[in-house]
N, C-alpha and C. Protein backbone atom coordinates (compact mmCIF):
# COMPACT_ATOMS: atom_id res chain seq x y z
N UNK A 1 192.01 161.78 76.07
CA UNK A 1 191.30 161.14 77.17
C UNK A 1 191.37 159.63 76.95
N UNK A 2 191.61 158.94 77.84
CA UNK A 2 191.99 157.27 77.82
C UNK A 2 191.18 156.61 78.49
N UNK A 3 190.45 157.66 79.94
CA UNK A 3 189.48 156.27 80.29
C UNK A 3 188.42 156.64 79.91
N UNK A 4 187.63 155.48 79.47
CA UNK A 4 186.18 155.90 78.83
C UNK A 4 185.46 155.05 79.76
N UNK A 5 183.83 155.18 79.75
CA UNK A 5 183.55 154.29 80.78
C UNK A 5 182.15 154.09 80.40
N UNK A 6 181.82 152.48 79.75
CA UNK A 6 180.71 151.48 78.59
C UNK A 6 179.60 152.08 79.71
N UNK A 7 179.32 152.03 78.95
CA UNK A 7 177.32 152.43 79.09
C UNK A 7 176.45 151.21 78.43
N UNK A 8 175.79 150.67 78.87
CA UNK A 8 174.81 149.67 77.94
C UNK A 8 173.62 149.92 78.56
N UNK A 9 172.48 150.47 76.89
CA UNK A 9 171.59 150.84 77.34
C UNK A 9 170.63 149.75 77.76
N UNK A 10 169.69 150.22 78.83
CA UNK A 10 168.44 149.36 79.62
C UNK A 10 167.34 149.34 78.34
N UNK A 11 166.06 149.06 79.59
CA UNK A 11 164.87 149.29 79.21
C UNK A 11 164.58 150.13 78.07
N UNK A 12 165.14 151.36 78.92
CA UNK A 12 164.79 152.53 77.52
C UNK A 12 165.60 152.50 75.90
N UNK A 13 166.06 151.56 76.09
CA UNK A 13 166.99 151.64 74.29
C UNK A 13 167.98 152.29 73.83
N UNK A 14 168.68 151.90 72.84
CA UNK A 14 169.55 152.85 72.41
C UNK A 14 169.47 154.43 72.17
N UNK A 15 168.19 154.14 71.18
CA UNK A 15 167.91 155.89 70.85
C UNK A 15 167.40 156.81 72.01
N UNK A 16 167.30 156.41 73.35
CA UNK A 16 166.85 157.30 74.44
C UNK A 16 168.03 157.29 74.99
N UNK A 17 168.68 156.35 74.80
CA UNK A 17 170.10 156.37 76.11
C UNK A 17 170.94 157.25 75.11
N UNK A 18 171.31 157.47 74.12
CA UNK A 18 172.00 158.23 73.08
C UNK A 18 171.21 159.71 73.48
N UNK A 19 170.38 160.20 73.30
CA UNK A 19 169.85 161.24 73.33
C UNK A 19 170.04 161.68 75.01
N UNK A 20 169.81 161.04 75.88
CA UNK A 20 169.94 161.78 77.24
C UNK A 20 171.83 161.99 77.45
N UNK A 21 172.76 160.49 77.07
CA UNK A 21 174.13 160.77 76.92
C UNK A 21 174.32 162.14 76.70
N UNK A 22 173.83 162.54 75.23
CA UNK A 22 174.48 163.64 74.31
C UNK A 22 173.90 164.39 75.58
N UNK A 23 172.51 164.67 76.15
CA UNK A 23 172.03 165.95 76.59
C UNK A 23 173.48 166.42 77.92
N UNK A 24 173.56 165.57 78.75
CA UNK A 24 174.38 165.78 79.47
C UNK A 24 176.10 166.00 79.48
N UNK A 25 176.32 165.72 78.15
CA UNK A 25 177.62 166.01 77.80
C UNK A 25 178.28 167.48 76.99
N UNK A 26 179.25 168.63 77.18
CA UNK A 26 179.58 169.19 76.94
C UNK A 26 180.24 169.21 75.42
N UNK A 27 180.66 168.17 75.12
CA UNK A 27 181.18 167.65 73.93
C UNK A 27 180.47 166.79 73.57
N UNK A 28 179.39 166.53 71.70
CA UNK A 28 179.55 165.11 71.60
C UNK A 28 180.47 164.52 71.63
N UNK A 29 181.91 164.84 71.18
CA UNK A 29 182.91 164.05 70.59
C UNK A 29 183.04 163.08 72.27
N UNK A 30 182.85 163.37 73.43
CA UNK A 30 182.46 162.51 74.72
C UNK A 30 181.43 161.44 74.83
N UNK A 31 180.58 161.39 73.58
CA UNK A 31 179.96 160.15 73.51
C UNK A 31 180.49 159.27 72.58
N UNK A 32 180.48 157.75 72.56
CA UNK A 32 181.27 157.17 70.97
C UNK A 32 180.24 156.24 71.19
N UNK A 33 179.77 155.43 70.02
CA UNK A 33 179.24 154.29 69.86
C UNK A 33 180.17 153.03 70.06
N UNK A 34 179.80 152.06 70.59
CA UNK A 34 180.89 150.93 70.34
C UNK A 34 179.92 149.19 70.24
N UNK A 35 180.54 148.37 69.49
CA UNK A 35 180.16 147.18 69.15
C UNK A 35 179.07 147.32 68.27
N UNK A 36 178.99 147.95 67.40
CA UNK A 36 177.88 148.53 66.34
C UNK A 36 176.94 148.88 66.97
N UNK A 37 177.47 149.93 67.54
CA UNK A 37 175.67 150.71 68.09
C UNK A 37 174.52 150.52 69.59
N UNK A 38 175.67 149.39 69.91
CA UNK A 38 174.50 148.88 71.04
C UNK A 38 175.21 148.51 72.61
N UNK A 39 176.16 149.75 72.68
CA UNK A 39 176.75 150.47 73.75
C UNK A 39 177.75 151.63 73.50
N UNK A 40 177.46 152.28 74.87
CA UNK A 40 178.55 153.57 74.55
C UNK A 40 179.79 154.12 74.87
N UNK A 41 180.88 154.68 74.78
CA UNK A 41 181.77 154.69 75.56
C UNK A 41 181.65 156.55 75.53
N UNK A 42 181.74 156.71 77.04
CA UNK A 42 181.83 158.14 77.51
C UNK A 42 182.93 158.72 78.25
N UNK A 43 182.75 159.67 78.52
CA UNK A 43 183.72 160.29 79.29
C UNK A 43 183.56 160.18 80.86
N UNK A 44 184.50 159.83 81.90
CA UNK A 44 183.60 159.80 82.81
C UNK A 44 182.76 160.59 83.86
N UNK A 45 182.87 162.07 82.90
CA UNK A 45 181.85 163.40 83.60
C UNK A 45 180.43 163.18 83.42
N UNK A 46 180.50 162.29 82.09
CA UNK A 46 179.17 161.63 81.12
C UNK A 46 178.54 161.04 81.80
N UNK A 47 179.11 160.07 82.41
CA UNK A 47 178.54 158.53 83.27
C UNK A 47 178.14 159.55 84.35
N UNK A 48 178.80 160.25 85.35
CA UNK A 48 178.65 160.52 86.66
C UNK A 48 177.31 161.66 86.21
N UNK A 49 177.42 162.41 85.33
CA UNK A 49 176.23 163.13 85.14
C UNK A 49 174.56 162.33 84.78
N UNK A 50 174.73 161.10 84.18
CA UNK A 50 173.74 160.07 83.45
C UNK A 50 173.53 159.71 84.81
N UNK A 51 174.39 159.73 85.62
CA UNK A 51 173.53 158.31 86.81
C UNK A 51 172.87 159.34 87.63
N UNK A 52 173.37 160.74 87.44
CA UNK A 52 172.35 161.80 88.66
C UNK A 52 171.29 162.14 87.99
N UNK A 53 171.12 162.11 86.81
CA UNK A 53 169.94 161.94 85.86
C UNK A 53 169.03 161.10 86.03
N UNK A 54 169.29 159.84 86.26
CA UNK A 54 168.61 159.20 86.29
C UNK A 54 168.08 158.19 87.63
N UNK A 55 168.77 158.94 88.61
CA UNK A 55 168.53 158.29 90.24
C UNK A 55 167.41 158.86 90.19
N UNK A 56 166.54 158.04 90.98
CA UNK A 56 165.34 158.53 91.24
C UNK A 56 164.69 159.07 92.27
N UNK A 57 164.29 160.03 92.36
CA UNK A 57 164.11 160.68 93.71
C UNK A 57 163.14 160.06 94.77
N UNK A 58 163.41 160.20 96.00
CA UNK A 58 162.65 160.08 96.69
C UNK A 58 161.15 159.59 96.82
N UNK A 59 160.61 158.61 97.26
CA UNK A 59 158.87 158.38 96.53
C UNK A 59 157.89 159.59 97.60
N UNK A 60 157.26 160.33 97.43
CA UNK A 60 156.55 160.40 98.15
C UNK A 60 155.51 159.68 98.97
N UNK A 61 155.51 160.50 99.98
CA UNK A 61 154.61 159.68 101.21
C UNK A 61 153.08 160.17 101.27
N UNK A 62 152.11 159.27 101.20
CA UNK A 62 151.04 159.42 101.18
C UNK A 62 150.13 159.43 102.56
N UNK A 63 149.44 160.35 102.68
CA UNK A 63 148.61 159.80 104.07
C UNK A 63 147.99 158.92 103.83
N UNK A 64 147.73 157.87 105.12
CA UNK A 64 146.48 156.86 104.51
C UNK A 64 145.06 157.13 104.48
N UNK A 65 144.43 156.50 103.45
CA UNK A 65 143.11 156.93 103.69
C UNK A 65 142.23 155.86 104.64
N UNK A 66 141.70 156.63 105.57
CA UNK A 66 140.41 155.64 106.43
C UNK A 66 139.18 155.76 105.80
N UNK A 67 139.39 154.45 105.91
CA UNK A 67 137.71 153.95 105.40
C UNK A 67 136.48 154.80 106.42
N UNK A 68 134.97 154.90 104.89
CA UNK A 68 134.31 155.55 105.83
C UNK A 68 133.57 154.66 106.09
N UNK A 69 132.46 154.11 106.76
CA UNK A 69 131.33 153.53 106.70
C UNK A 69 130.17 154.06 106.39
């Protein structure tokens, strides 16, 4: 496999972005570390599975509340 495709983790850090990577991947050998640790190179079933992971759904809609007097 030749194209790999960098991941750099956010907010959540390395050790969460490593752990959800691996969850979604069939192979570790599809996750690699690169630049000592502080991005990743995946496969790109990896990436496309990580970003449906992590889109966020829909917000729900609230009724409003009326004030009582």
């Amino acid at each position: 496999m030749t194209d790999w495709v960098t991941v750099v983790p956010g907010e959540s850090g390395i050790q969460k972005t490593a752990i959800a990577l691996l969850a979604v991947a069939d192979d570790p050998a599809d996750v690699q570390t690169r630049r000592g640790g502080t991005e990743f190179a995946v496969a790109p079933y990896v990436a496309d599975r990580y970003n449906d992971e992590r889109e966020p759904s829909r917000p729900r809609r609230r009724a409003s509340k009326k004030e009582e007097s």
